[in-house]
C-alpha atoms as a PDB file:
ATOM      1  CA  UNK A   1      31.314  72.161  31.864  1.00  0.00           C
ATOM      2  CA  UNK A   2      31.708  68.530  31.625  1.00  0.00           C
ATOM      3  CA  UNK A   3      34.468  66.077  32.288  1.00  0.00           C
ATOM      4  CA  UNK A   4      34.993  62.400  32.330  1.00  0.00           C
ATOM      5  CA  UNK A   5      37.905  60.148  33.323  1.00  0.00           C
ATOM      6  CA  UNK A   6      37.809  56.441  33.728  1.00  0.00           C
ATOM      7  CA  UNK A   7      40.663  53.696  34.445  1.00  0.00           C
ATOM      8  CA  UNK A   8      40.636  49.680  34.508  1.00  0.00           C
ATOM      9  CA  UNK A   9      40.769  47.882  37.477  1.00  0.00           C
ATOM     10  CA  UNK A  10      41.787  44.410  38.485  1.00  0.00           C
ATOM     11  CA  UNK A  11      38.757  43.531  40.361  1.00  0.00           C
ATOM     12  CA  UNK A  12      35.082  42.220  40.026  1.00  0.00           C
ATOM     13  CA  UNK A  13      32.536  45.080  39.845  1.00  0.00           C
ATOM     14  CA  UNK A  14      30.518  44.402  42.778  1.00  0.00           C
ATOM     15  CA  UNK A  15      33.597  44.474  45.122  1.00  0.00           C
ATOM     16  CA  UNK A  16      34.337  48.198  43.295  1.00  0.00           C
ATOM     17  CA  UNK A  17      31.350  49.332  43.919  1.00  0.00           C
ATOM     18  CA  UNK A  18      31.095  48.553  47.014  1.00  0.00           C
ATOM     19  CA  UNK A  19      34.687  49.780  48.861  1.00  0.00           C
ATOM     20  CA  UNK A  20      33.796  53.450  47.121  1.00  0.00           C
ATOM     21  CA  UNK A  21      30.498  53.306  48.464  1.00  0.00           C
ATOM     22  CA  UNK A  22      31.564  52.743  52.314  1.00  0.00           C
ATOM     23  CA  UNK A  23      32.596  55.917  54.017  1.00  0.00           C
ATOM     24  CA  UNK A  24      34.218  53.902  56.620  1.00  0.00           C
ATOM     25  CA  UNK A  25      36.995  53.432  54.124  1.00  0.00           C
ATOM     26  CA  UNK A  26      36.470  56.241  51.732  1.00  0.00           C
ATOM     27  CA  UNK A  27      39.726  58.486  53.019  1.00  0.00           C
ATOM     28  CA  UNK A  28      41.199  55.439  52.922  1.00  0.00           C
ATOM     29  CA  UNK A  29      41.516  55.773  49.062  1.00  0.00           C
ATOM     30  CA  UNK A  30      39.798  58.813  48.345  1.00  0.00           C
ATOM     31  CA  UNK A  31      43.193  61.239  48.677  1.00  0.00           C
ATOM     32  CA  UNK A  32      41.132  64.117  47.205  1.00  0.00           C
ATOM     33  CA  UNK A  33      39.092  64.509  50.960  1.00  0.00           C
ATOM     34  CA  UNK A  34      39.945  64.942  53.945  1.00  0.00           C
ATOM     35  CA  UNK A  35      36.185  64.577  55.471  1.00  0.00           C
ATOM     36  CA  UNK A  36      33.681  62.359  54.431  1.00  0.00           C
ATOM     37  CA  UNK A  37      30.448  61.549  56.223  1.00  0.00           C
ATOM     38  CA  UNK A  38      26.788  60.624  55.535  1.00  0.00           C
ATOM     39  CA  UNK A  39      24.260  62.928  56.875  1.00  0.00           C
ATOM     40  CA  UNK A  40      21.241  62.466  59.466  1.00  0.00           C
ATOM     41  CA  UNK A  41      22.159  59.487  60.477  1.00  0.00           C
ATOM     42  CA  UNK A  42      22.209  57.305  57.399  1.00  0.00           C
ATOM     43  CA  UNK A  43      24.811  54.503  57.596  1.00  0.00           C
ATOM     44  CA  UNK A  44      25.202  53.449  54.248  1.00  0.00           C
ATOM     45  CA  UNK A  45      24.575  55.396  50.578  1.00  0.00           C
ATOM     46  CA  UNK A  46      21.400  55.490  48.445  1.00  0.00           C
ATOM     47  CA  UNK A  47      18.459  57.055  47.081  1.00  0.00           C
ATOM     48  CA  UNK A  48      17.861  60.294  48.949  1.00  0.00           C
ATOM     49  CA  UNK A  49      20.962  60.157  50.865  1.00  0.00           C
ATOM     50  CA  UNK A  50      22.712  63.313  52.036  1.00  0.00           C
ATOM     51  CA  UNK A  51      26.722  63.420  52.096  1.00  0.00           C
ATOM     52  CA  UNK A  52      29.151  66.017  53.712  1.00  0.00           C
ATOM     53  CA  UNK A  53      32.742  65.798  51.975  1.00  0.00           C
ATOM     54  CA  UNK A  54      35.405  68.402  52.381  1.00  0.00           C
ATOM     55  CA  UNK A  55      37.809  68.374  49.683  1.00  0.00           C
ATOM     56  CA  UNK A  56      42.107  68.506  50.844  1.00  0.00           C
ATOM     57  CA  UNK A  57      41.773  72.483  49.437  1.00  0.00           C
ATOM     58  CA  UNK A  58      39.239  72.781  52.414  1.00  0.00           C
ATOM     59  CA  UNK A  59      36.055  73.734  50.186  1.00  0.00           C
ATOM     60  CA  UNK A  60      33.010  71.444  51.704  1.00  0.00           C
ATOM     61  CA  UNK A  61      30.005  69.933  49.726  1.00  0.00           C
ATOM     62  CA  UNK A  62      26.922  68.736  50.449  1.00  0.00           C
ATOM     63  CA  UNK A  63      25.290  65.922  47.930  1.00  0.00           C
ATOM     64  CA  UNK A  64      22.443  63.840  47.587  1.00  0.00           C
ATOM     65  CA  UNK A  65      22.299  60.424  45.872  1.00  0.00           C
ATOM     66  CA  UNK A  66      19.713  60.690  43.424  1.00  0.00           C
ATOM     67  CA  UNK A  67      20.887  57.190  41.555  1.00  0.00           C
ATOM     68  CA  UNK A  68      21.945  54.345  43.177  1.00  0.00           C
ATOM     69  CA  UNK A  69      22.319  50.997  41.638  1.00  0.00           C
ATOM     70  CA  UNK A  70      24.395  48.765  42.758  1.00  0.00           C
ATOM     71  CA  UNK A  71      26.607  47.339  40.898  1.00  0.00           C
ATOM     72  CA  UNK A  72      26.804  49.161  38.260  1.00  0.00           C
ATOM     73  CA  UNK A  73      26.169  53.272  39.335  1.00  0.00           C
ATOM     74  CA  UNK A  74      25.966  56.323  41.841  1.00  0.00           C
ATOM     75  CA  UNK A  75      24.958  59.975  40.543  1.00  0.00           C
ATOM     76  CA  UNK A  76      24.774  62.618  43.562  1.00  0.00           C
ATOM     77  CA  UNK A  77      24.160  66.247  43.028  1.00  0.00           C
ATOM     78  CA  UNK A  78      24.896  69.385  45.097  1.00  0.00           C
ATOM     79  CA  UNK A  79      22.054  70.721  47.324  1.00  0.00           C
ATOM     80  CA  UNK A  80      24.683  72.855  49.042  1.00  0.00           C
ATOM     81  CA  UNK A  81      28.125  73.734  48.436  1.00  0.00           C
ATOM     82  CA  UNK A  82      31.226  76.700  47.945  1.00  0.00           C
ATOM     83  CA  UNK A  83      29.962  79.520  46.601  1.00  0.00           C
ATOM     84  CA  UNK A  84      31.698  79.506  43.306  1.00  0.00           C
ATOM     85  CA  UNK A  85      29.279  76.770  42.004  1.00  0.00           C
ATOM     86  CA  UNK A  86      25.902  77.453  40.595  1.00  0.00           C
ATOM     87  CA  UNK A  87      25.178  73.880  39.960  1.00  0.00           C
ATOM     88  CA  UNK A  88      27.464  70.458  40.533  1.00  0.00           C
ATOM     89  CA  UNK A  89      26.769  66.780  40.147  1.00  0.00           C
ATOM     90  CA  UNK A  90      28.482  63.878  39.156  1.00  0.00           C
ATOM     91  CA  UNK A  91      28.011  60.135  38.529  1.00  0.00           C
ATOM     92  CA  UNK A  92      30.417  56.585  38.849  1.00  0.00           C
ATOM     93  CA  UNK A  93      29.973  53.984  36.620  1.00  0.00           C
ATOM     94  CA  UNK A  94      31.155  50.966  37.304  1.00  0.00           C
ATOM     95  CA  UNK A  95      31.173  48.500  34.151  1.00  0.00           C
ATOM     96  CA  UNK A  96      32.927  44.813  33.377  1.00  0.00           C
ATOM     97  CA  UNK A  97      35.637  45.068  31.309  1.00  0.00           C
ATOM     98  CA  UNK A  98      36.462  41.272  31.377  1.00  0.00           C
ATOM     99  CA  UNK A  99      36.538  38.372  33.476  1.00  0.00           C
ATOM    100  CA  UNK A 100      37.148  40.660  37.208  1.00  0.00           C
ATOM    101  CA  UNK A 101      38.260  43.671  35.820  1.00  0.00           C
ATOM    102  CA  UNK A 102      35.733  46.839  36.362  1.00  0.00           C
ATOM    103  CA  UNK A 103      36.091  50.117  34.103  1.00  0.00           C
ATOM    104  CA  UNK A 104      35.184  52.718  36.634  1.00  0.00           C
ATOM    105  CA  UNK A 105      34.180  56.176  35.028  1.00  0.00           C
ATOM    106  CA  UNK A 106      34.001  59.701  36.968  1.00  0.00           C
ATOM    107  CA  UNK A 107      31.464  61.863  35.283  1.00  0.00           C
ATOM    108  CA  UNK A 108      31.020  65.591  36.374  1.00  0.00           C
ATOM    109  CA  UNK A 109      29.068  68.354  35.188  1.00  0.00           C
ATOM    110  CA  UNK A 110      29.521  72.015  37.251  1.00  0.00           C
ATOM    111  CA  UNK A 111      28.580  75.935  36.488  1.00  0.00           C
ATOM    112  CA  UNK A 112      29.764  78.223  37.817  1.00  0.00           C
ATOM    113  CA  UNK A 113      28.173  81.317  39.645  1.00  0.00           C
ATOM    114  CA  UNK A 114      29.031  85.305  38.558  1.00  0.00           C
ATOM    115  CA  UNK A 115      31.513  86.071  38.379  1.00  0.00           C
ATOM    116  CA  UNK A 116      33.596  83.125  38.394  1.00  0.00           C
ATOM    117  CA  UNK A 117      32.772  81.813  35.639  1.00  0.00           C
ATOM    118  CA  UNK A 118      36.190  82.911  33.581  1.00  0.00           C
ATOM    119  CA  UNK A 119      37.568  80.206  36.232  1.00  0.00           C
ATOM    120  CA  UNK A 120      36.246  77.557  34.454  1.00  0.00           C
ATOM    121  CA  UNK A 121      39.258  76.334  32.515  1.00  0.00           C
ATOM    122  CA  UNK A 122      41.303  76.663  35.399  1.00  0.00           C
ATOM    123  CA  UNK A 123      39.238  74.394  37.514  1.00  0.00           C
ATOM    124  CA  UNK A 124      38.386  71.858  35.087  1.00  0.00           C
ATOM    125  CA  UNK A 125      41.979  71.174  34.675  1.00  0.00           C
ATOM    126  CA  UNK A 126      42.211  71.264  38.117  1.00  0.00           C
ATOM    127  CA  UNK A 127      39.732  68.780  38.718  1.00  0.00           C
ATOM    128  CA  UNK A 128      40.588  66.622  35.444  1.00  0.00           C
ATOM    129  CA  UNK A 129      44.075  66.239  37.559  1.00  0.00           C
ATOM    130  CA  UNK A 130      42.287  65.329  40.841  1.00  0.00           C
ATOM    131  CA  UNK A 131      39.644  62.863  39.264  1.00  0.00           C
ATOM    132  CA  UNK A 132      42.875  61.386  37.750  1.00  0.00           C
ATOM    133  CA  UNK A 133      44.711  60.963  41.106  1.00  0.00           C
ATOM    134  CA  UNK A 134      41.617  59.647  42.568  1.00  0.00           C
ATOM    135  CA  UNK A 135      41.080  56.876  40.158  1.00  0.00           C
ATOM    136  CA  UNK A 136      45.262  55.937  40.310  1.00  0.00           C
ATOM    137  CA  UNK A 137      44.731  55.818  44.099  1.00  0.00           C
ATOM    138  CA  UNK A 138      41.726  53.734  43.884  1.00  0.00           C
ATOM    139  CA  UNK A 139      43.173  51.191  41.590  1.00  0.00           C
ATOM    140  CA  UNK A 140      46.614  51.060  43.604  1.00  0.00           C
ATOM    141  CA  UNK A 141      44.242  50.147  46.900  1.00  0.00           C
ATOM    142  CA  UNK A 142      42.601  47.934  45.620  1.00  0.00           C
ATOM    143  CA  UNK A 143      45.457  46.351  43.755  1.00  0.00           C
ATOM    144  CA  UNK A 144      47.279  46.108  46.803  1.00  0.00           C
ATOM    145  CA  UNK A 145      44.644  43.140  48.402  1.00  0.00           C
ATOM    146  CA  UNK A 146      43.482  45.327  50.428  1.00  0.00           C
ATOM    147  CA  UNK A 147      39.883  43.915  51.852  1.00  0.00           C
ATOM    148  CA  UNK A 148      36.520  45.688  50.889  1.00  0.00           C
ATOM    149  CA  UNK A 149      33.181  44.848  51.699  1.00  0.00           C
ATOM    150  CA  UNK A 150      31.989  41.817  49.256  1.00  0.00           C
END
């Protein structure tokens, strides 16, 4: 299964990019986690990077970044994660949609393990709503002045 969601936001690309990218701030914005940390003592994203984010349900993932381009995207894929997924990964694209305004699109692809896979409607409607919230909540922080990293 695969979804995407994007929004507009009032501010230049790079500066996007960037605040979703620190996990100093990401539970800042980010009101579908309530843990988010890089692994083996990595202190900022990229290529090969491991993360550990535990969603507000309480179901934990591990990712890697396997793109990471600044400004423009991120993909990270699960190398370990709930049991109900076979496979996850997902990408954020971060394009200019005028003079500092940044279209920022969630992608995600998932399958699901036996026997959950007649759960797939259920959660991609779940996560359709979350990606949604995410994306609001993004845009309202940043909308709000709040300082990211330049």
């Amino acid at each position: 299964m695969r979804l995407t969601e994007s929004i507009r936001i009032t501010c230049p690309r790079e500066r996007v990019f960037a605040y979703t990218q620190d996990y100093g701030q990401r539970l800042v914005w980010d009101t579908f986690l309530r843990r988010a940390e890089l692994m083996d003592g990595a202190t900022e994203a990229g290529p090969g990077v491991k993360a550990w984010c535990v969603s507000w349900h309480g179901l934990g993932m591990e990712t890697e970044y396997v793109s990471f381009q600044p400004p423009a995207v991120t993909a990270v894929k699960m190398t370990r994660g709930p049991r109900l997924f076979e496979s996850f990964a997902g990408s954020w694209r971060f394009d200019e949609d005028g003079p500092g305004v940044t279209r920022v699109t969630f992608t995600y692809a998932f399958t699901l393990r036996r026997p959950f896979g007649g759960l797939t409607p259920l959660l991609t409607w779940i996560l359709t709503r979350e990606v949604r919230g995410r994306l609001k909540d993004l845009r309202r922080r940043l909308d709000t002045g709040v300082p990211g990293p330049a």
